[in-house]
PDB file of N, CA and C in Angstrom:
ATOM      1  N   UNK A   1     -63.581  36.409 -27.783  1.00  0.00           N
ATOM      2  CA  UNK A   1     -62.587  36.066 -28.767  1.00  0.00           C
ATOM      3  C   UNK A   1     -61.247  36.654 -28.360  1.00  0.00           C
ATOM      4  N   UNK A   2     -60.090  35.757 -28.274  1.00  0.00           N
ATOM      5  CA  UNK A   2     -58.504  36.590 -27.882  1.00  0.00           C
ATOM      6  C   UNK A   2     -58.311  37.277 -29.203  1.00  0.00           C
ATOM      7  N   UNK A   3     -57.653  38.334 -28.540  1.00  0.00           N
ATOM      8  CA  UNK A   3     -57.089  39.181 -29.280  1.00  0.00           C
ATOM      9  C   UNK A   3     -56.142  39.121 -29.511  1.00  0.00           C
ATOM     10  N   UNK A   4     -55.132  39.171 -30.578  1.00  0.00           N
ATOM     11  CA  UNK A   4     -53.679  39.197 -31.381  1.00  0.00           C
ATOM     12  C   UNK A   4     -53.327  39.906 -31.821  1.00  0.00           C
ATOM     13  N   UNK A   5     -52.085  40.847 -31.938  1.00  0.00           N
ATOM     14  CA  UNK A   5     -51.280  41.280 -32.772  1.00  0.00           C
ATOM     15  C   UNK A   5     -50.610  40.381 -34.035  1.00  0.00           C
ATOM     16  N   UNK A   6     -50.274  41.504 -34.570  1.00  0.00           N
ATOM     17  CA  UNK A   6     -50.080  40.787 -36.365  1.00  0.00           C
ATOM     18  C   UNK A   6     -49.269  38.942 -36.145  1.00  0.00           C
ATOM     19  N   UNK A   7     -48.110  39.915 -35.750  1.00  0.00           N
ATOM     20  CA  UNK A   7     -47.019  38.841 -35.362  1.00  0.00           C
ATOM     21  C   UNK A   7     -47.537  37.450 -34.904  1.00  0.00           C
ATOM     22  N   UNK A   8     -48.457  37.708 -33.693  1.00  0.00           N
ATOM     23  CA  UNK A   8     -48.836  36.586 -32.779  1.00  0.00           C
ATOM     24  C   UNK A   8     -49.892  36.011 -34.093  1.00  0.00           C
ATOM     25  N   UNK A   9     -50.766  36.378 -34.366  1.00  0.00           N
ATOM     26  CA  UNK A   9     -51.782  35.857 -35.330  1.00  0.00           C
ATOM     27  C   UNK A   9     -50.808  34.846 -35.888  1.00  0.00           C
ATOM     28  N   UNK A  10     -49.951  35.685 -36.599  1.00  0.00           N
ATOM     29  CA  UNK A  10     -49.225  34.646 -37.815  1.00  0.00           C
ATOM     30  C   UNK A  10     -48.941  33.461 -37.162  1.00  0.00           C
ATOM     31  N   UNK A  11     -48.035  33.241 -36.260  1.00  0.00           N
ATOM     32  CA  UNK A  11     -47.463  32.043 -35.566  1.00  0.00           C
ATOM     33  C   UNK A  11     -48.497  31.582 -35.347  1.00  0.00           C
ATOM     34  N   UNK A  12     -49.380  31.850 -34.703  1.00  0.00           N
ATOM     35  CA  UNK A  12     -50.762  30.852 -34.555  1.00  0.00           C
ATOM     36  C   UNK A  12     -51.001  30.256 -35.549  1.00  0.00           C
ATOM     37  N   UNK A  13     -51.276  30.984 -36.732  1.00  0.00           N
ATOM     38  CA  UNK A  13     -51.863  30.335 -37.560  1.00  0.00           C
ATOM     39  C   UNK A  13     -50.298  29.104 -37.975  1.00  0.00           C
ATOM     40  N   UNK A  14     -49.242  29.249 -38.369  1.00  0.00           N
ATOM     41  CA  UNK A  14     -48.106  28.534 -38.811  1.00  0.00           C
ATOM     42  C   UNK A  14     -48.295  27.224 -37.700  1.00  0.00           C
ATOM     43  N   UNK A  15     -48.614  27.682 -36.328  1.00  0.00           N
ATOM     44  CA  UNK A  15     -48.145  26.612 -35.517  1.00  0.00           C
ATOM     45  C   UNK A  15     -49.170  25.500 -35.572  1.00  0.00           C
ATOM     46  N   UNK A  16     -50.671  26.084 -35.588  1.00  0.00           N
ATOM     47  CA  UNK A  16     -51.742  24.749 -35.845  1.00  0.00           C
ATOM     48  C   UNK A  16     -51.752  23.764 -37.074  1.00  0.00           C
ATOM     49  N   UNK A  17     -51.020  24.896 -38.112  1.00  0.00           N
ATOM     50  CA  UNK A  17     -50.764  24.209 -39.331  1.00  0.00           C
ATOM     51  C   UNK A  17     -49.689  22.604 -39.370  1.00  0.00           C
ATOM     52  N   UNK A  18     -48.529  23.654 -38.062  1.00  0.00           N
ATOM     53  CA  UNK A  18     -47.743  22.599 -37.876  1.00  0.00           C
ATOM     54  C   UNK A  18     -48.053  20.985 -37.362  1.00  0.00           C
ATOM     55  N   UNK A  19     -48.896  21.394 -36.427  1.00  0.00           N
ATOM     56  CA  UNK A  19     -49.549  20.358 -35.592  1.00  0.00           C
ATOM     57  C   UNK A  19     -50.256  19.833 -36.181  1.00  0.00           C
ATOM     58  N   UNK A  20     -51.551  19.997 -37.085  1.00  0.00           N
ATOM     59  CA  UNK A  20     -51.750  19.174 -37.783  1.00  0.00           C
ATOM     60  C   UNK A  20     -51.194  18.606 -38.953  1.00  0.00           C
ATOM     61  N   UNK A  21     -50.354  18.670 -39.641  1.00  0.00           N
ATOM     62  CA  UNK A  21     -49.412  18.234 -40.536  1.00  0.00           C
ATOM     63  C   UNK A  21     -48.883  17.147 -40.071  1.00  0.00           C
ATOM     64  N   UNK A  22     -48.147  17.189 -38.450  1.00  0.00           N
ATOM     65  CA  UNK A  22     -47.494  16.290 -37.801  1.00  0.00           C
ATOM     66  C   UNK A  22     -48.675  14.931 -37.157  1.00  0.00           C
ATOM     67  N   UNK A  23     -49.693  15.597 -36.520  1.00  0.00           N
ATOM     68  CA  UNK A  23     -50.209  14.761 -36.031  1.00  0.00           C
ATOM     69  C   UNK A  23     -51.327  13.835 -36.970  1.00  0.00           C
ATOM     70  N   UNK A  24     -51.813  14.143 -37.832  1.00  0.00           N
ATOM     71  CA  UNK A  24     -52.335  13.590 -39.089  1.00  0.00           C
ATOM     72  C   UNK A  24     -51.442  12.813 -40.560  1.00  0.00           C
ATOM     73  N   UNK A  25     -49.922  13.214 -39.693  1.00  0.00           N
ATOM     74  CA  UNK A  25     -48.420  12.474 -41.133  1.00  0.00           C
ATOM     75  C   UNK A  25     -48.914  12.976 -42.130  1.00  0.00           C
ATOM     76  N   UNK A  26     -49.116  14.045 -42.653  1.00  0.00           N
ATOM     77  CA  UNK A  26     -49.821  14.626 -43.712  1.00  0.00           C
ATOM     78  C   UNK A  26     -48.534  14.812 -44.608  1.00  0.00           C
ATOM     79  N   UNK A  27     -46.944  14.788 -43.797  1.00  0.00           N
ATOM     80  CA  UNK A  27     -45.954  15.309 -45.106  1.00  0.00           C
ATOM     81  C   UNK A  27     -45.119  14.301 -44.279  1.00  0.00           C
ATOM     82  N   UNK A  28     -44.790  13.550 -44.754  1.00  0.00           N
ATOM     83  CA  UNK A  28     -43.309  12.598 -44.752  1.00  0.00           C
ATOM     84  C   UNK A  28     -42.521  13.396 -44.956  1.00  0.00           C
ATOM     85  N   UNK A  29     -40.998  12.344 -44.199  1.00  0.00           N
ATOM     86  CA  UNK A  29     -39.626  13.353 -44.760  1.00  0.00           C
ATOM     87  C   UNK A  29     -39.269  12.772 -46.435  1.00  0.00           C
ATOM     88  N   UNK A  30     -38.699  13.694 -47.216  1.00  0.00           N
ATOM     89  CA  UNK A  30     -38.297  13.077 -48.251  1.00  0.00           C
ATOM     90  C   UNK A  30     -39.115  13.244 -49.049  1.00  0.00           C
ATOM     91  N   UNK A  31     -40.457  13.365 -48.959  1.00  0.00           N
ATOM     92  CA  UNK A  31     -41.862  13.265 -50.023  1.00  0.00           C
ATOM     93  C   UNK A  31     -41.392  15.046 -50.680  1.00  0.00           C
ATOM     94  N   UNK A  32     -42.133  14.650 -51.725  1.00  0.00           N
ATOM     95  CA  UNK A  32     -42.406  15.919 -52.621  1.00  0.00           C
ATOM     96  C   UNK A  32     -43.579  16.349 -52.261  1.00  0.00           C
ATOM     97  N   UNK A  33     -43.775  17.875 -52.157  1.00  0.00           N
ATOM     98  CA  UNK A  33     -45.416  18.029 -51.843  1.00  0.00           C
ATOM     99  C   UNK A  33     -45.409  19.522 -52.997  1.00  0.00           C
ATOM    100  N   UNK A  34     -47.231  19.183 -53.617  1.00  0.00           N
ATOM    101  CA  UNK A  34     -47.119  19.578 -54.873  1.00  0.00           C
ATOM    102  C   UNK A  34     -48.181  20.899 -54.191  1.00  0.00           C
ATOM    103  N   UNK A  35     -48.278  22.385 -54.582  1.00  0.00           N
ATOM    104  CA  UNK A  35     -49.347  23.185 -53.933  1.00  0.00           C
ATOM    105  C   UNK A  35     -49.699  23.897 -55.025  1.00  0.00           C
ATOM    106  N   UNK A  36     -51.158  23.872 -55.550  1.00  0.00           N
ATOM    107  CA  UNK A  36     -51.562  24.068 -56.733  1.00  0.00           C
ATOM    108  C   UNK A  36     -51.741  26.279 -56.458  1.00  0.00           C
ATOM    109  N   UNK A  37     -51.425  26.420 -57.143  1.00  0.00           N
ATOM    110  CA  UNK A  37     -51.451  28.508 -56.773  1.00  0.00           C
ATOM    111  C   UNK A  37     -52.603  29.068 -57.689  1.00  0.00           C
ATOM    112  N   UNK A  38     -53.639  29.059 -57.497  1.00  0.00           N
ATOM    113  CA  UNK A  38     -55.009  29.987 -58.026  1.00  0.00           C
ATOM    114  C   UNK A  38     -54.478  31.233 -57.717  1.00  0.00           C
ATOM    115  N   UNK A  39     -54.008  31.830 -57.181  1.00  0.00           N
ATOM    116  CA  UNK A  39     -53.584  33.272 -57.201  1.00  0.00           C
ATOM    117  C   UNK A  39     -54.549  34.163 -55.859  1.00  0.00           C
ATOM    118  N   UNK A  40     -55.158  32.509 -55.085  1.00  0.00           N
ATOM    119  CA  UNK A  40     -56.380  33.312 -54.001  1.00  0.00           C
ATOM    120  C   UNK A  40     -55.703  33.785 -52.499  1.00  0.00           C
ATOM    121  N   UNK A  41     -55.681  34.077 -51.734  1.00  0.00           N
ATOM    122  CA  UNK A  41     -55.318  34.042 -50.441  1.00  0.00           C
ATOM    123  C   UNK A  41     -54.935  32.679 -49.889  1.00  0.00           C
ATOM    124  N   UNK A  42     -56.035  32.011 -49.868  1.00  0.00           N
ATOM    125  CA  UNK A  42     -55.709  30.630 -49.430  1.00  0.00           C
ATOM    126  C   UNK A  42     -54.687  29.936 -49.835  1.00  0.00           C
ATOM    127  N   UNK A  43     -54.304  29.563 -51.450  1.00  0.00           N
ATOM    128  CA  UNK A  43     -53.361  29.012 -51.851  1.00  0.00           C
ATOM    129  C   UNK A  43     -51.794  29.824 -51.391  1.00  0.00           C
ATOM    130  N   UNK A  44     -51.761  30.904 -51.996  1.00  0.00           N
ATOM    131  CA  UNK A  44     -50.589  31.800 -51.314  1.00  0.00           C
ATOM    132  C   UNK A  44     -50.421  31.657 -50.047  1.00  0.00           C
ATOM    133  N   UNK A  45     -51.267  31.340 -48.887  1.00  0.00           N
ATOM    134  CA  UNK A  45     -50.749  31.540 -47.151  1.00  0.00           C
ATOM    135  C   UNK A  45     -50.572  29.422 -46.922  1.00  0.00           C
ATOM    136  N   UNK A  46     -50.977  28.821 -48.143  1.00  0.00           N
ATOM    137  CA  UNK A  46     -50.466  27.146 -47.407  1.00  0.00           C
ATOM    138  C   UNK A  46     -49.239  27.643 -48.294  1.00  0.00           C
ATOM    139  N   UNK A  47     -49.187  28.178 -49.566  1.00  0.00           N
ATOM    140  CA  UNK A  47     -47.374  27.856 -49.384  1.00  0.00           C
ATOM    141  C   UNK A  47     -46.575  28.678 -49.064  1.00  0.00           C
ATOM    142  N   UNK A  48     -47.303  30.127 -48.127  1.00  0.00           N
ATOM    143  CA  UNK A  48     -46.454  30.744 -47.042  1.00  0.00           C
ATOM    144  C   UNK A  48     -45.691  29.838 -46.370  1.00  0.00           C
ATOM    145  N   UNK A  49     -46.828  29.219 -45.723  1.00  0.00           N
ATOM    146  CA  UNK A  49     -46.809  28.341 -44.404  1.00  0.00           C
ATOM    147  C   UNK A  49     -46.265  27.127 -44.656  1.00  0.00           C
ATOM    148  N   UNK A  50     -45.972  26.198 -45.617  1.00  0.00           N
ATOM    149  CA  UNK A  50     -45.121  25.397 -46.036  1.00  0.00           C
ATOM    150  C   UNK A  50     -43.705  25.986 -46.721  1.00  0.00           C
ATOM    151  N   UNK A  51     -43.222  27.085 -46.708  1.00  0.00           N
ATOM    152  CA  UNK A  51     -42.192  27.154 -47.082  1.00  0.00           C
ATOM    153  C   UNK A  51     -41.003  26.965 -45.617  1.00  0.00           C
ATOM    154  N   UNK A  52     -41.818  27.993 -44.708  1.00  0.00           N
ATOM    155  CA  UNK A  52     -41.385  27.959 -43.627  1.00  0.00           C
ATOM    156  C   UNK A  52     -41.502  26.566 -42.699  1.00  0.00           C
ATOM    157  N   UNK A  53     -41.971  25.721 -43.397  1.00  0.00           N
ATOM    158  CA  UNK A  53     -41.951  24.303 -42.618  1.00  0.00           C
ATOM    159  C   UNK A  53     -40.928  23.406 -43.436  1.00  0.00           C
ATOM    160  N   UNK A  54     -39.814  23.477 -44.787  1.00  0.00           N
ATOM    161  CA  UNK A  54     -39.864  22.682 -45.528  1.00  0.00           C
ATOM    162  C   UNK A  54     -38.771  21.858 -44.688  1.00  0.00           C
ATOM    163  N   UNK A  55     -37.782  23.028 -44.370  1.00  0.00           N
ATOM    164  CA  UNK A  55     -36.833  22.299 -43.313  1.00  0.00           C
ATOM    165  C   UNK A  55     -36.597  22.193 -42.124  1.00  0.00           C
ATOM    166  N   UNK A  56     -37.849  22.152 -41.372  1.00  0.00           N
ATOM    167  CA  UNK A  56     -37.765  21.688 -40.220  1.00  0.00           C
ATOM    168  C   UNK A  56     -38.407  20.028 -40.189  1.00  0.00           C
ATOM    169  N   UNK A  57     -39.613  20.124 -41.483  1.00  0.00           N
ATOM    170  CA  UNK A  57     -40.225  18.934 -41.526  1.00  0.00           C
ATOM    171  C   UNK A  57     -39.284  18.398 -42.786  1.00  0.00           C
ATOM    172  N   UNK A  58     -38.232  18.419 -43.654  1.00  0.00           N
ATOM    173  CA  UNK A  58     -37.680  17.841 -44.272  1.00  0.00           C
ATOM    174  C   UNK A  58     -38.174  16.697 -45.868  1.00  0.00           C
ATOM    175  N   UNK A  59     -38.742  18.492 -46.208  1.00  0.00           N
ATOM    176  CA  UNK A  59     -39.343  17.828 -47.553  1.00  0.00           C
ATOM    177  C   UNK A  59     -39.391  18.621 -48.900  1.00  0.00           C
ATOM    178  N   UNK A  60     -39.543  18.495 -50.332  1.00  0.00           N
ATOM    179  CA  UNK A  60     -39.280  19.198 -51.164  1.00  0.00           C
ATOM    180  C   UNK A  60     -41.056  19.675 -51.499  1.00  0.00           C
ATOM    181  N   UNK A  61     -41.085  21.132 -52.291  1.00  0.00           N
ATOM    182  CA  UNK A  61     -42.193  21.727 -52.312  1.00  0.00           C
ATOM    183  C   UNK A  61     -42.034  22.280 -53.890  1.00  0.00           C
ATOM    184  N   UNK A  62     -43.042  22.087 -54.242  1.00  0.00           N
ATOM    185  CA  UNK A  62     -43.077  22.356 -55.700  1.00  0.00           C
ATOM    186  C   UNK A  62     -44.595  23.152 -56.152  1.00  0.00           C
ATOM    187  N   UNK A  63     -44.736  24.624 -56.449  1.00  0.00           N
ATOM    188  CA  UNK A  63     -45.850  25.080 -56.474  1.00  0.00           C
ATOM    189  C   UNK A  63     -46.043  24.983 -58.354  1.00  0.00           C
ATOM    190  N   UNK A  64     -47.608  25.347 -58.419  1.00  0.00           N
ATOM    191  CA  UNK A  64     -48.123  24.512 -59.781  1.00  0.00           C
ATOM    192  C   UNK A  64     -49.262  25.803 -59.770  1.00  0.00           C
ATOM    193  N   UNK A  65     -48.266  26.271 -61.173  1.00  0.00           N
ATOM    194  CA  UNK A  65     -49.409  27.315 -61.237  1.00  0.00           C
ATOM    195  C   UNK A  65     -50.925  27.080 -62.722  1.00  0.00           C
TER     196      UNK A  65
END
């Protein structure tokens, strides 16, 4: 298994996110994307990870608690 530092982990994880987002069209430009927040890990790190994508992929984000 490779080993990572904090830093590197993170980008990994942001960058596969990226790639599949892009390569699956999972977020249009212009679309609203809605991210429901249970308060778990999981929900909190997709809208880590979509905040930091909103303007490069060019879309509005609206979390729903």
């Amino acid at each position: 298994m490779k080993s990572f530092d904090p830093a590197e982990f993170n980008q990994n994880i942001r960058n596969n996110a990226r790639e599949v987002i892009i390569d699956y069209q999972l977020i249009k430009p212009k679309e609203r994307v809605a991210v429901g927040l249970s308060g778990g890990k999981d929900s909190i790190l997709t809208l880590h990870i979509l905040v930091e994508l909103m303007e490069e992929l060019d879309f509005e984000l609206v979390a729903v608690l």
